[in-house]
PDB file of N, CA and C in Angstrom:
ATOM      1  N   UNK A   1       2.653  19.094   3.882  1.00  0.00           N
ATOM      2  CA  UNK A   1       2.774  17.853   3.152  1.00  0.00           C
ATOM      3  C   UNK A   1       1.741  17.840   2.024  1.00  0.00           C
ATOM      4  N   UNK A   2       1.933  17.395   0.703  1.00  0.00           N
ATOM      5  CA  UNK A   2       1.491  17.065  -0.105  1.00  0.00           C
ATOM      6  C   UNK A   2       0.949  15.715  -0.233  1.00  0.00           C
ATOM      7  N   UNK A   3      -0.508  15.889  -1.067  1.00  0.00           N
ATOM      8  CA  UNK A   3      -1.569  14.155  -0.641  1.00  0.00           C
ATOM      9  C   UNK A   3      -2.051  14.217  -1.927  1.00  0.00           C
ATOM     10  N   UNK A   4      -2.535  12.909  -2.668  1.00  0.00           N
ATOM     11  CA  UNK A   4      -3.033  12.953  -3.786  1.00  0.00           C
ATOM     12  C   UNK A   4      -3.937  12.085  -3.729  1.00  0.00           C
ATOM     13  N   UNK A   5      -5.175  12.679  -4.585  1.00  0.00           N
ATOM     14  CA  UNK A   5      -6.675  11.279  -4.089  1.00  0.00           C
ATOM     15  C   UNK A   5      -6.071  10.002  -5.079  1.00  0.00           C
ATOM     16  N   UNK A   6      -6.217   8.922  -4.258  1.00  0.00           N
ATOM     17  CA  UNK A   6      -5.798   7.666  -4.821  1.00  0.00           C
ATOM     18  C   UNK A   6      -6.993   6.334  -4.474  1.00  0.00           C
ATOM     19  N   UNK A   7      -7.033   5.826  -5.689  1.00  0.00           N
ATOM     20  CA  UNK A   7      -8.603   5.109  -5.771  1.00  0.00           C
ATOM     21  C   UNK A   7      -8.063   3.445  -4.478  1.00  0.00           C
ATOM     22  N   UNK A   8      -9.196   3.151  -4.354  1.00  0.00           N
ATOM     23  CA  UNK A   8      -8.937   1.841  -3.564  1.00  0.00           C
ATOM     24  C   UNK A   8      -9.689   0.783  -4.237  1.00  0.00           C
ATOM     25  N   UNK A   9      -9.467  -0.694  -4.469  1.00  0.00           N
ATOM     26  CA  UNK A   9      -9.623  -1.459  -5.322  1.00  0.00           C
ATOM     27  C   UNK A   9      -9.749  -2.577  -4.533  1.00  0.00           C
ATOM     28  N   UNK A  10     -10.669  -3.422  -4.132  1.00  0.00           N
ATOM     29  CA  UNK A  10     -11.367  -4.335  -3.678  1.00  0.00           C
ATOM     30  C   UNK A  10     -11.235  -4.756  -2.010  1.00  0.00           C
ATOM     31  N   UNK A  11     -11.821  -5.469  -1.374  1.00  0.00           N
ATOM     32  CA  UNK A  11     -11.905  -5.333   0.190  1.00  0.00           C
ATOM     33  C   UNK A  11     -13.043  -4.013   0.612  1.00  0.00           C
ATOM     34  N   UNK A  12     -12.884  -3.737   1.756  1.00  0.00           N
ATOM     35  CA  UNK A  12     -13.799  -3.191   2.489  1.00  0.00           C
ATOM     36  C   UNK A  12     -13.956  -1.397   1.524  1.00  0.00           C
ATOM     37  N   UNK A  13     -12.655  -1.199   1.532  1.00  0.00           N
ATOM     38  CA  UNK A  13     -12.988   0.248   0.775  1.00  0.00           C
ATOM     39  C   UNK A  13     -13.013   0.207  -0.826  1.00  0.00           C
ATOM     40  N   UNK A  14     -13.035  -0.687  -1.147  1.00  0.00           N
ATOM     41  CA  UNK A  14     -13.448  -1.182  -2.688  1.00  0.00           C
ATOM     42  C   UNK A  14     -14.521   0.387  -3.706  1.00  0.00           C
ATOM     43  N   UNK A  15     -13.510   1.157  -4.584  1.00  0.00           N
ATOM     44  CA  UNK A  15     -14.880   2.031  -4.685  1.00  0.00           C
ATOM     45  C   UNK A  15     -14.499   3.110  -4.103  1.00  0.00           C
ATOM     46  N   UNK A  16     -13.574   3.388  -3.168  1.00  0.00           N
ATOM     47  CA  UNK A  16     -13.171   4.871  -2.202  1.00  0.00           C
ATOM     48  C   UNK A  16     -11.958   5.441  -3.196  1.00  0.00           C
ATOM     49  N   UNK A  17     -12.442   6.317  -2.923  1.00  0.00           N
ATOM     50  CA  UNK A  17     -11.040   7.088  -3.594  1.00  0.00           C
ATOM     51  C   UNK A  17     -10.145   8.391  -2.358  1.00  0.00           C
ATOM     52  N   UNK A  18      -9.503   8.185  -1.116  1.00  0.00           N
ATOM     53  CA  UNK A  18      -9.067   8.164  -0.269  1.00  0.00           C
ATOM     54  C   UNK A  18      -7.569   9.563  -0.518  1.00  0.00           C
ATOM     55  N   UNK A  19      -7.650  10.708  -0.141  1.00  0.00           N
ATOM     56  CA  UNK A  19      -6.136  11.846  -0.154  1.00  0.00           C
ATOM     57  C   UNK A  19      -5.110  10.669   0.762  1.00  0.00           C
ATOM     58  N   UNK A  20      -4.505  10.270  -0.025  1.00  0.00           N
ATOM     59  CA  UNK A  20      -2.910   9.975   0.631  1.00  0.00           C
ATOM     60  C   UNK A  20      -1.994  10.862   0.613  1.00  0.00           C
ATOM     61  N   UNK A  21      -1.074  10.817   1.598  1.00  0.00           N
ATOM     62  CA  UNK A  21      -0.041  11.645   1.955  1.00  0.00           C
ATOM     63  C   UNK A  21       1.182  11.085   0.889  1.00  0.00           C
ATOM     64  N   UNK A  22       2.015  11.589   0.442  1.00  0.00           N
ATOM     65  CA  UNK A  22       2.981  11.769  -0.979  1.00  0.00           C
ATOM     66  C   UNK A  22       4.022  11.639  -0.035  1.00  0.00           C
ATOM     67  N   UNK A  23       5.549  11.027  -0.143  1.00  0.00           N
ATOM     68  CA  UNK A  23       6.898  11.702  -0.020  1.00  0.00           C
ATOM     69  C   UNK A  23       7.440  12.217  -0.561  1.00  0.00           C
ATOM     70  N   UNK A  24       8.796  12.676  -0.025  1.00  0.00           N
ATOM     71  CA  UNK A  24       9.382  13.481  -0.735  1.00  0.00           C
ATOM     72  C   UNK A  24       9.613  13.321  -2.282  1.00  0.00           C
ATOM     73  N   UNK A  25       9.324  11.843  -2.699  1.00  0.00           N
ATOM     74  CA  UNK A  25       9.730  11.672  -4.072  1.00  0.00           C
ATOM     75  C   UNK A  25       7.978  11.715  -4.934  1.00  0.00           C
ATOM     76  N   UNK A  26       7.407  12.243  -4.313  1.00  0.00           N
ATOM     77  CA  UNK A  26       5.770  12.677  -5.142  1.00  0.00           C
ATOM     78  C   UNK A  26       5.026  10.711  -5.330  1.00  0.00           C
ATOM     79  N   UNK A  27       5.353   9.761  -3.949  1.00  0.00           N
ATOM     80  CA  UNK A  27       5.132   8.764  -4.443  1.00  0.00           C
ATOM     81  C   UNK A  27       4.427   8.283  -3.291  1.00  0.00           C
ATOM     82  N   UNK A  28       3.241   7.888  -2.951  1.00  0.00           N
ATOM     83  CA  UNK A  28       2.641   7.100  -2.295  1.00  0.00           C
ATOM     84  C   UNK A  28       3.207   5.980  -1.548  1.00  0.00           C
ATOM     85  N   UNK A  29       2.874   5.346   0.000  1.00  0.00           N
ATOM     86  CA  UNK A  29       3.511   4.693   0.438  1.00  0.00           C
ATOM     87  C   UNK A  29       3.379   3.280  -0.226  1.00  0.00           C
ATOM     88  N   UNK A  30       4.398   2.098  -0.314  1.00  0.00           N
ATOM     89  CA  UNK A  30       4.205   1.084  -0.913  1.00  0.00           C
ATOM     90  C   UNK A  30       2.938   0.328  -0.595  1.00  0.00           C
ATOM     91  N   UNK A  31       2.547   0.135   1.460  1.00  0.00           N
ATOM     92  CA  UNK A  31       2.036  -0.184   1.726  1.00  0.00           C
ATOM     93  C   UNK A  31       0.789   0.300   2.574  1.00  0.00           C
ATOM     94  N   UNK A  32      -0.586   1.128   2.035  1.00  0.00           N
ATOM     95  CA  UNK A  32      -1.678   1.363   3.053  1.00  0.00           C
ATOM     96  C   UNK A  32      -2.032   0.313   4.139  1.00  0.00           C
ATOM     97  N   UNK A  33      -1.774   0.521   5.215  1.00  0.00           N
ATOM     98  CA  UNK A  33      -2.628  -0.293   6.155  1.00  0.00           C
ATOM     99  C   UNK A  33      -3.702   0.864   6.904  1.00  0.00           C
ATOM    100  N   UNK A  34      -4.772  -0.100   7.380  1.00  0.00           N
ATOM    101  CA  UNK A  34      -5.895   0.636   8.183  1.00  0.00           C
ATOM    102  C   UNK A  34      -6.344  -0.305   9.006  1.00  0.00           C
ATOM    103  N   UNK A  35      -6.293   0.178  10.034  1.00  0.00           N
ATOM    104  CA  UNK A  35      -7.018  -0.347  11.514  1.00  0.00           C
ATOM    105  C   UNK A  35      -8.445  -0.076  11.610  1.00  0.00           C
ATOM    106  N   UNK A  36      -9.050  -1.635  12.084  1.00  0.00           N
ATOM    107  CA  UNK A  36     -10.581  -1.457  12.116  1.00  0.00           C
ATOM    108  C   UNK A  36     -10.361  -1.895  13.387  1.00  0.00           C
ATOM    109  N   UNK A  37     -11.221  -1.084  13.933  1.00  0.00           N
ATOM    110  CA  UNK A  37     -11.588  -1.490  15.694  1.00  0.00           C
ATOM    111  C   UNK A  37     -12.206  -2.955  15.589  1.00  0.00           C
ATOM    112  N   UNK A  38     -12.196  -3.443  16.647  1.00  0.00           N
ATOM    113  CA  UNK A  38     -13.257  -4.567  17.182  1.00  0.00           C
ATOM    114  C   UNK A  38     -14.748  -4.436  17.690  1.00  0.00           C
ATOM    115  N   UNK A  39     -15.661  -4.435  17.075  1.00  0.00           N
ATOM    116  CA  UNK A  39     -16.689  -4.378  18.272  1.00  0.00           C
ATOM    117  C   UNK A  39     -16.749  -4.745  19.560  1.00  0.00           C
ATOM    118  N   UNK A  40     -15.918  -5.457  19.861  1.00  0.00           N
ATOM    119  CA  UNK A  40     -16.236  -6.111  21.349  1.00  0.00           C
ATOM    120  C   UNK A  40     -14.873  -5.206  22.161  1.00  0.00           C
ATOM    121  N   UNK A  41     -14.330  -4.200  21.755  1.00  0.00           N
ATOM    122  CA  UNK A  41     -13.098  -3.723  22.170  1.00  0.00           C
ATOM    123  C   UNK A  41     -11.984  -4.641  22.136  1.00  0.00           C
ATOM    124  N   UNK A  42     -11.808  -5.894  21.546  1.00  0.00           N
ATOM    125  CA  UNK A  42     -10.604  -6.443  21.400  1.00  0.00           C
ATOM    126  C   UNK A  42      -9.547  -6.191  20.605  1.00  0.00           C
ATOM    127  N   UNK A  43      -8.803  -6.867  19.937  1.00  0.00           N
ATOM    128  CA  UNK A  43      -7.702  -6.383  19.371  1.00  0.00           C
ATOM    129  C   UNK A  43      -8.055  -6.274  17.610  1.00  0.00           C
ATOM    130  N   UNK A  44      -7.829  -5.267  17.345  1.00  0.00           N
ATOM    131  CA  UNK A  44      -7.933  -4.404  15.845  1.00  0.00           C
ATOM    132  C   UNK A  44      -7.410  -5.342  14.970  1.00  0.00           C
ATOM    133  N   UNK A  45      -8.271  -5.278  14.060  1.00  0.00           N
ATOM    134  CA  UNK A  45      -8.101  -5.445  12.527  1.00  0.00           C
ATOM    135  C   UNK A  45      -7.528  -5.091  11.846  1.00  0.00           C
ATOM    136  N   UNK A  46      -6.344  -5.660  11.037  1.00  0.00           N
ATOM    137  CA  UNK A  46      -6.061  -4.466   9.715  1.00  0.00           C
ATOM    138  C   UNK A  46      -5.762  -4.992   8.730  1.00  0.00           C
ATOM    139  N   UNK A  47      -6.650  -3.844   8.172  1.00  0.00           N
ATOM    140  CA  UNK A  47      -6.854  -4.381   6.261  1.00  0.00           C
ATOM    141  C   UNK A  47      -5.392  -3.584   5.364  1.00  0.00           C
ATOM    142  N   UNK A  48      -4.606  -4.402   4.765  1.00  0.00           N
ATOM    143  CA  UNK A  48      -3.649  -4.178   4.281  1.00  0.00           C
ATOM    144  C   UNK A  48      -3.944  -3.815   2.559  1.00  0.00           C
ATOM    145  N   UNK A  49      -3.500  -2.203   2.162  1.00  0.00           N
ATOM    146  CA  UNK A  49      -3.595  -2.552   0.848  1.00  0.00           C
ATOM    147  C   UNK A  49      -1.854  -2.258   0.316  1.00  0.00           C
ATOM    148  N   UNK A  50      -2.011  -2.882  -0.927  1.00  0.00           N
ATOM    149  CA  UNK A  50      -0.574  -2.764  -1.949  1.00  0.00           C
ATOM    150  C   UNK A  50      -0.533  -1.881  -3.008  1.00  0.00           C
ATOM    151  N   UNK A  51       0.291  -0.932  -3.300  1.00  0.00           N
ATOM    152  CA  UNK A  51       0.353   0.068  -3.917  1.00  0.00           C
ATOM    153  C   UNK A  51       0.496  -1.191  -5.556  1.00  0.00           C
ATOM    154  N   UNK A  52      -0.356  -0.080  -6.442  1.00  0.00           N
ATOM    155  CA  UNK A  52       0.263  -0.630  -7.867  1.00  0.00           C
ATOM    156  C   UNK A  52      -0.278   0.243  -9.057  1.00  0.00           C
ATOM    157  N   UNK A  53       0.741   0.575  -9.645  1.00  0.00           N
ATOM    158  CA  UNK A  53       0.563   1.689 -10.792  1.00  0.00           C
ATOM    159  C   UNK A  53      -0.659   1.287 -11.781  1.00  0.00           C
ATOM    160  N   UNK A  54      -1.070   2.360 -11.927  1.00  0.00           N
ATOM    161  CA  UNK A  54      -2.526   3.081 -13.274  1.00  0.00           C
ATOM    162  C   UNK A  54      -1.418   2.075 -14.295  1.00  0.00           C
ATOM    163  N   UNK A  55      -2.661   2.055 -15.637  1.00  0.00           N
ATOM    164  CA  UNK A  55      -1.966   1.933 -16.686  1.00  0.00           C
ATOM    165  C   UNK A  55      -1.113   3.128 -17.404  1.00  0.00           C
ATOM    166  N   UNK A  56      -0.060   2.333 -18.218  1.00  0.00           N
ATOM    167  CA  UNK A  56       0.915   3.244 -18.741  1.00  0.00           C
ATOM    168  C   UNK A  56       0.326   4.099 -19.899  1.00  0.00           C
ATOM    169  N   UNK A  57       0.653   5.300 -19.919  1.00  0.00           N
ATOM    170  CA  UNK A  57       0.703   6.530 -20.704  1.00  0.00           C
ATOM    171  C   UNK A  57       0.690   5.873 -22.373  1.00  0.00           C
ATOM    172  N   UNK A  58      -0.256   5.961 -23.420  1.00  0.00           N
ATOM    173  CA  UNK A  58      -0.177   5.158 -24.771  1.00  0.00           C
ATOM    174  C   UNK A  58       1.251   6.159 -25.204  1.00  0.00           C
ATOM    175  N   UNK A  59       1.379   7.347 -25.188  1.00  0.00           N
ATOM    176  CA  UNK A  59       2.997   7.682 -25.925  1.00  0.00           C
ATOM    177  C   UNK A  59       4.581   7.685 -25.316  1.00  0.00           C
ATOM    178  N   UNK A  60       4.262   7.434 -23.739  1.00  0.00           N
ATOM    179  CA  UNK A  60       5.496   7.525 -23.187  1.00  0.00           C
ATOM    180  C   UNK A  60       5.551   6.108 -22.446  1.00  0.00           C
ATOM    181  N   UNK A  61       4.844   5.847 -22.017  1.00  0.00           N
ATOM    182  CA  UNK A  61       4.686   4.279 -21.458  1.00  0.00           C
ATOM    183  C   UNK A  61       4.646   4.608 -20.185  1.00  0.00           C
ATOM    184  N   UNK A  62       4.993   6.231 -19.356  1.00  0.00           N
ATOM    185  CA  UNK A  62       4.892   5.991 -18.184  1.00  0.00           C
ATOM    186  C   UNK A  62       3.728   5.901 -17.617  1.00  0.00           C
ATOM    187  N   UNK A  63       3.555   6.014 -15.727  1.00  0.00           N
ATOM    188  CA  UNK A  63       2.324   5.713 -15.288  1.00  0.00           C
ATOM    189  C   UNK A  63       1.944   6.568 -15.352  1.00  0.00           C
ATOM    190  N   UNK A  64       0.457   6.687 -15.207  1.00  0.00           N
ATOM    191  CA  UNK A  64      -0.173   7.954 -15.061  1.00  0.00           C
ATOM    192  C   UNK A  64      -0.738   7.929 -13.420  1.00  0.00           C
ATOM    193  N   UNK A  65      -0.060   7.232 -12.606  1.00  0.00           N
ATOM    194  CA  UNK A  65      -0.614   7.400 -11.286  1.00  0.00           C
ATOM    195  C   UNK A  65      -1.016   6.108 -10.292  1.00  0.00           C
ATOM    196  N   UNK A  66      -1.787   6.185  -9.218  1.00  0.00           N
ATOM    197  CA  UNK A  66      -1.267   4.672  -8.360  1.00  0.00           C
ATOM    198  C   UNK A  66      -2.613   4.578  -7.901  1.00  0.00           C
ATOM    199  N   UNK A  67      -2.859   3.625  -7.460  1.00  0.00           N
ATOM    200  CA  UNK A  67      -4.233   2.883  -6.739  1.00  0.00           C
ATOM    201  C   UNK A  67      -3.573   2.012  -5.894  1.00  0.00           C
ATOM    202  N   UNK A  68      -4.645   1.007  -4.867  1.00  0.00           N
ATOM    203  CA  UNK A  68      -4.299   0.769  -3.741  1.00  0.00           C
ATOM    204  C   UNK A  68      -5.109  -0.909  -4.151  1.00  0.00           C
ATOM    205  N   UNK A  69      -4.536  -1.869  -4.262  1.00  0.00           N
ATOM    206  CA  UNK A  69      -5.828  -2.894  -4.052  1.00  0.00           C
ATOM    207  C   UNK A  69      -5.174  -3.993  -2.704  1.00  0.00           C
ATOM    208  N   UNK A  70      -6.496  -4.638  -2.600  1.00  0.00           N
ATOM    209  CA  UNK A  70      -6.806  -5.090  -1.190  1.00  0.00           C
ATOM    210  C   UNK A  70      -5.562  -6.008  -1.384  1.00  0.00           C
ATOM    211  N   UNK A  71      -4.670  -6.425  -0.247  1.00  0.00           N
ATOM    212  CA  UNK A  71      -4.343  -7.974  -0.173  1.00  0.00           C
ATOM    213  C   UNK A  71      -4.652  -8.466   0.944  1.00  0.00           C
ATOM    214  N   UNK A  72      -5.342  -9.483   0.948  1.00  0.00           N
ATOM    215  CA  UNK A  72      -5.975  -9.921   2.311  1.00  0.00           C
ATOM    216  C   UNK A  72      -5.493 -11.153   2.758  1.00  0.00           C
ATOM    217  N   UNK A  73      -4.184 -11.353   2.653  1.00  0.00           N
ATOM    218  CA  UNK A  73      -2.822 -11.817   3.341  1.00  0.00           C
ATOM    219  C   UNK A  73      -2.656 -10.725   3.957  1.00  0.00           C
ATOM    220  N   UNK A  74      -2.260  -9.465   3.546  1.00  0.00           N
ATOM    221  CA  UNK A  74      -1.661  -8.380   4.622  1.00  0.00           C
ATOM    222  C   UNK A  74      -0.124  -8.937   5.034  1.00  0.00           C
ATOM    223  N   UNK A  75       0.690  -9.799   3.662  1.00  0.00           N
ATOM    224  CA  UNK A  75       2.060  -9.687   3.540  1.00  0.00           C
ATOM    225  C   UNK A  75       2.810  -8.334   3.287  1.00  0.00           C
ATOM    226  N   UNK A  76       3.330  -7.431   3.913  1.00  0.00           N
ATOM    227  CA  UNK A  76       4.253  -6.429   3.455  1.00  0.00           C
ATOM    228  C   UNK A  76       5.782  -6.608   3.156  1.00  0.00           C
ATOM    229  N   UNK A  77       5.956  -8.234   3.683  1.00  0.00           N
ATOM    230  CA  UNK A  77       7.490  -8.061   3.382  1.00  0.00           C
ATOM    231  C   UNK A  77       7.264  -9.405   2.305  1.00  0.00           C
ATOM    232  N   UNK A  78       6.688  -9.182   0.878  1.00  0.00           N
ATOM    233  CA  UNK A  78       6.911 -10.016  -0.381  1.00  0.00           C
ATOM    234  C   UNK A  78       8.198  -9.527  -0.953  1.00  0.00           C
ATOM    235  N   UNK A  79       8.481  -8.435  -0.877  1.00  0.00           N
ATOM    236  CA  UNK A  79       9.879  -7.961  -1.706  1.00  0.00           C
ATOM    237  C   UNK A  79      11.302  -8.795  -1.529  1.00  0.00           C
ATOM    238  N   UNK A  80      11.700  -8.374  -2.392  1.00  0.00           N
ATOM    239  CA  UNK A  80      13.446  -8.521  -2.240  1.00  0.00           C
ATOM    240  C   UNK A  80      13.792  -8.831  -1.305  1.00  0.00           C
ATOM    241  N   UNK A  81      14.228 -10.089  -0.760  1.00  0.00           N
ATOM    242  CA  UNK A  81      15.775 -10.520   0.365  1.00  0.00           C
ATOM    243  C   UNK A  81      16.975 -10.008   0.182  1.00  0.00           C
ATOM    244  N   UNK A  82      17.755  -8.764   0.815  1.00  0.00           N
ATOM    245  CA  UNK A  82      18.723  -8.754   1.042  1.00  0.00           C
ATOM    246  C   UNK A  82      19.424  -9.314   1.795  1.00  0.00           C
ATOM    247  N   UNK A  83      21.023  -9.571   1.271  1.00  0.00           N
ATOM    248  CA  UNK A  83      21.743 -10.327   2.246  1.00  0.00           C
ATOM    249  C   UNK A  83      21.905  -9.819   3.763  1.00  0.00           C
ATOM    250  N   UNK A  84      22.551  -8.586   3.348  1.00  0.00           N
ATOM    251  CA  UNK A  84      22.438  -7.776   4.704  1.00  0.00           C
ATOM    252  C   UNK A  84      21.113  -7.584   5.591  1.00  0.00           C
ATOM    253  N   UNK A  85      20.006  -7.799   5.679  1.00  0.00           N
ATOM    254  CA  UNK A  85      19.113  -7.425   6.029  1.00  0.00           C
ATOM    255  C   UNK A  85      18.454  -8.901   7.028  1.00  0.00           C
ATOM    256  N   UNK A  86      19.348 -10.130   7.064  1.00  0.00           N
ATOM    257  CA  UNK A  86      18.688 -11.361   6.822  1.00  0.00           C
ATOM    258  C   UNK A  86      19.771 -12.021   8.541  1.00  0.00           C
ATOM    259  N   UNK A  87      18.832 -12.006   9.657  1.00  0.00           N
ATOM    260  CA  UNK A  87      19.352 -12.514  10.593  1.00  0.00           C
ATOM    261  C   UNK A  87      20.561 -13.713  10.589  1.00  0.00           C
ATOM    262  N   UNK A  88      21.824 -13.483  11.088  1.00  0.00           N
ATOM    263  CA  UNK A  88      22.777 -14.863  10.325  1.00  0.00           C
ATOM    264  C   UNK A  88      23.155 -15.196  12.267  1.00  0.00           C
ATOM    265  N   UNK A  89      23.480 -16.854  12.128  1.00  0.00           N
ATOM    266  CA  UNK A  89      23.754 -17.573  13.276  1.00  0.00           C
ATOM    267  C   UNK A  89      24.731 -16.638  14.007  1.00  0.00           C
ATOM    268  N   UNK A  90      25.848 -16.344  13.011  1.00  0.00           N
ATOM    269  CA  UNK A  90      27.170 -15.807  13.905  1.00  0.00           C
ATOM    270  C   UNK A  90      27.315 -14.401  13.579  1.00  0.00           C
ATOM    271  N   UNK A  91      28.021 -13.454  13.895  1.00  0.00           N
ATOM    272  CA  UNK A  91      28.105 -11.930  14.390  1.00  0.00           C
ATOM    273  C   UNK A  91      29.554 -11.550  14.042  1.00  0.00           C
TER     274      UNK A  91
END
Protein backbone atom coordinates (compact mmCIF):
# COMPACT_ATOMS: atom_id res chain seq x y z
CA UNK A 1 0.00 0.00 0.00
CA UNK A 2 0.91 3.37 -0.81
CA UNK A 3 0.89 6.45 2.13
CA UNK A 4 1.59 10.02 1.69
CA UNK A 5 2.80 12.47 4.64
CA UNK A 6 -0.27 14.64 5.14
CA UNK A 7 -0.12 17.75 7.51
CA UNK A 8 -2.73 17.93 10.47
CA UNK A 9 -4.35 21.28 11.25
CA UNK A 10 -5.64 22.19 14.65
CA UNK A 11 -6.80 19.97 17.80
CA UNK A 12 -4.45 17.76 19.56
CA UNK A 13 -2.12 16.94 16.51
CA UNK A 14 -2.18 20.51 15.30
CA UNK A 15 1.50 20.85 13.66
CA UNK A 16 1.97 16.81 12.84
CA UNK A 17 2.48 15.92 9.62
CA UNK A 18 1.32 12.09 9.90
CA UNK A 19 2.08 8.97 6.45
CA UNK A 20 -1.55 8.19 5.58
CA UNK A 21 -2.47 5.25 3.78
CA UNK A 22 -3.76 6.32 -0.09
CA UNK A 23 -6.55 4.20 -2.08
CA UNK A 24 -6.73 2.90 -4.92
CA UNK A 25 -7.61 6.28 -6.44
CA UNK A 26 -4.08 8.00 -4.88
CA UNK A 27 -6.66 9.79 -2.37
CA UNK A 28 -6.69 9.94 1.31
CA UNK A 29 -9.56 8.82 3.44
CA UNK A 30 -12.38 11.53 3.68
CA UNK A 31 -12.43 10.98 7.28
CA UNK A 32 -9.14 10.49 9.91
CA UNK A 33 -10.35 9.35 13.15
CA UNK A 34 -7.95 8.49 16.17
CA UNK A 35 -8.60 6.88 19.38
CA UNK A 36 -7.21 8.31 22.59
CA UNK A 37 -7.29 5.96 25.47
CA UNK A 38 -8.75 7.07 28.81
CA UNK A 39 -6.60 7.39 31.68
CA UNK A 40 -8.78 5.80 34.00
CA UNK A 41 -9.24 2.76 31.40
CA UNK A 42 -12.70 3.89 30.43
CA UNK A 43 -14.14 4.35 27.23
CA UNK A 44 -11.84 6.07 24.37
CA UNK A 45 -11.83 9.22 22.89
CA UNK A 46 -11.88 10.10 19.39
CA UNK A 47 -10.61 12.99 17.76
CA UNK A 48 -12.15 13.22 14.33
CA UNK A 49 -10.31 14.96 11.50
CA UNK A 50 -11.88 16.11 7.86
CA UNK A 51 -10.02 15.76 4.83
CA UNK A 52 -9.68 19.18 2.76
CA UNK A 53 -7.59 20.07 -0.22
CA UNK A 54 -4.06 22.35 -0.28
CA UNK A 55 -4.58 25.36 -2.26
CA UNK A 56 -5.09 25.19 -5.99
CA UNK A 57 -2.16 25.01 -8.45
CA UNK A 58 -1.77 29.17 -9.78
CA UNK A 59 -1.77 27.55 -13.67
CA UNK A 60 -4.06 24.63 -13.59
CA UNK A 61 -6.25 25.34 -10.61
CA UNK A 62 -5.79 21.85 -9.46
CA UNK A 63 -4.90 20.72 -5.86
CA UNK A 64 -1.67 20.26 -5.01
CA UNK A 65 -2.55 17.83 -2.17
CA UNK A 66 -4.70 17.29 1.22
CA UNK A 67 -4.40 18.09 4.95
CA UNK A 68 -6.51 16.95 7.74
CA UNK A 69 -8.13 19.70 10.12
CA UNK A 70 -9.67 19.04 13.46
CA UNK A 71 -13.58 18.90 13.67
CA UNK A 72 -14.44 18.64 17.11
CA UNK A 73 -18.09 17.71 16.45
CA UNK A 74 -16.59 14.48 15.00
CA UNK A 75 -19.75 14.65 12.42
CA UNK A 76 -18.78 12.18 9.52
CA UNK A 77 -22.07 11.93 8.02
CA UNK A 78 -22.37 16.05 6.92
CA UNK A 79 -22.54 14.89 3.26
CA UNK A 80 -25.17 14.30 0.80
CA UNK A 81 -28.67 12.53 1.70
CA UNK A 82 -29.44 10.00 -0.60
CA UNK A 83 -32.80 8.82 -1.20
CA UNK A 84 -31.88 5.33 -1.24
CA UNK A 85 -29.72 5.34 1.64
CA UNK A 86 -32.48 6.99 4.08
CA UNK A 87 -34.51 4.48 6.45
CA UNK A 88 -38.40 4.69 5.00
CA UNK A 89 -41.61 3.53 7.31
CA UNK A 90 -42.67 0.86 4.68
CA UNK A 91 -40.55 -1.92 2.70
Amino acid sequence: MRSEATPFVGGPLDGRVLDVLVGATGHPPKWYRVPVPHPEGGEPTVLVYRRVALAPSPRLGLHRGWRYEYDPEGDPDGGPKWPWSRRHGWR
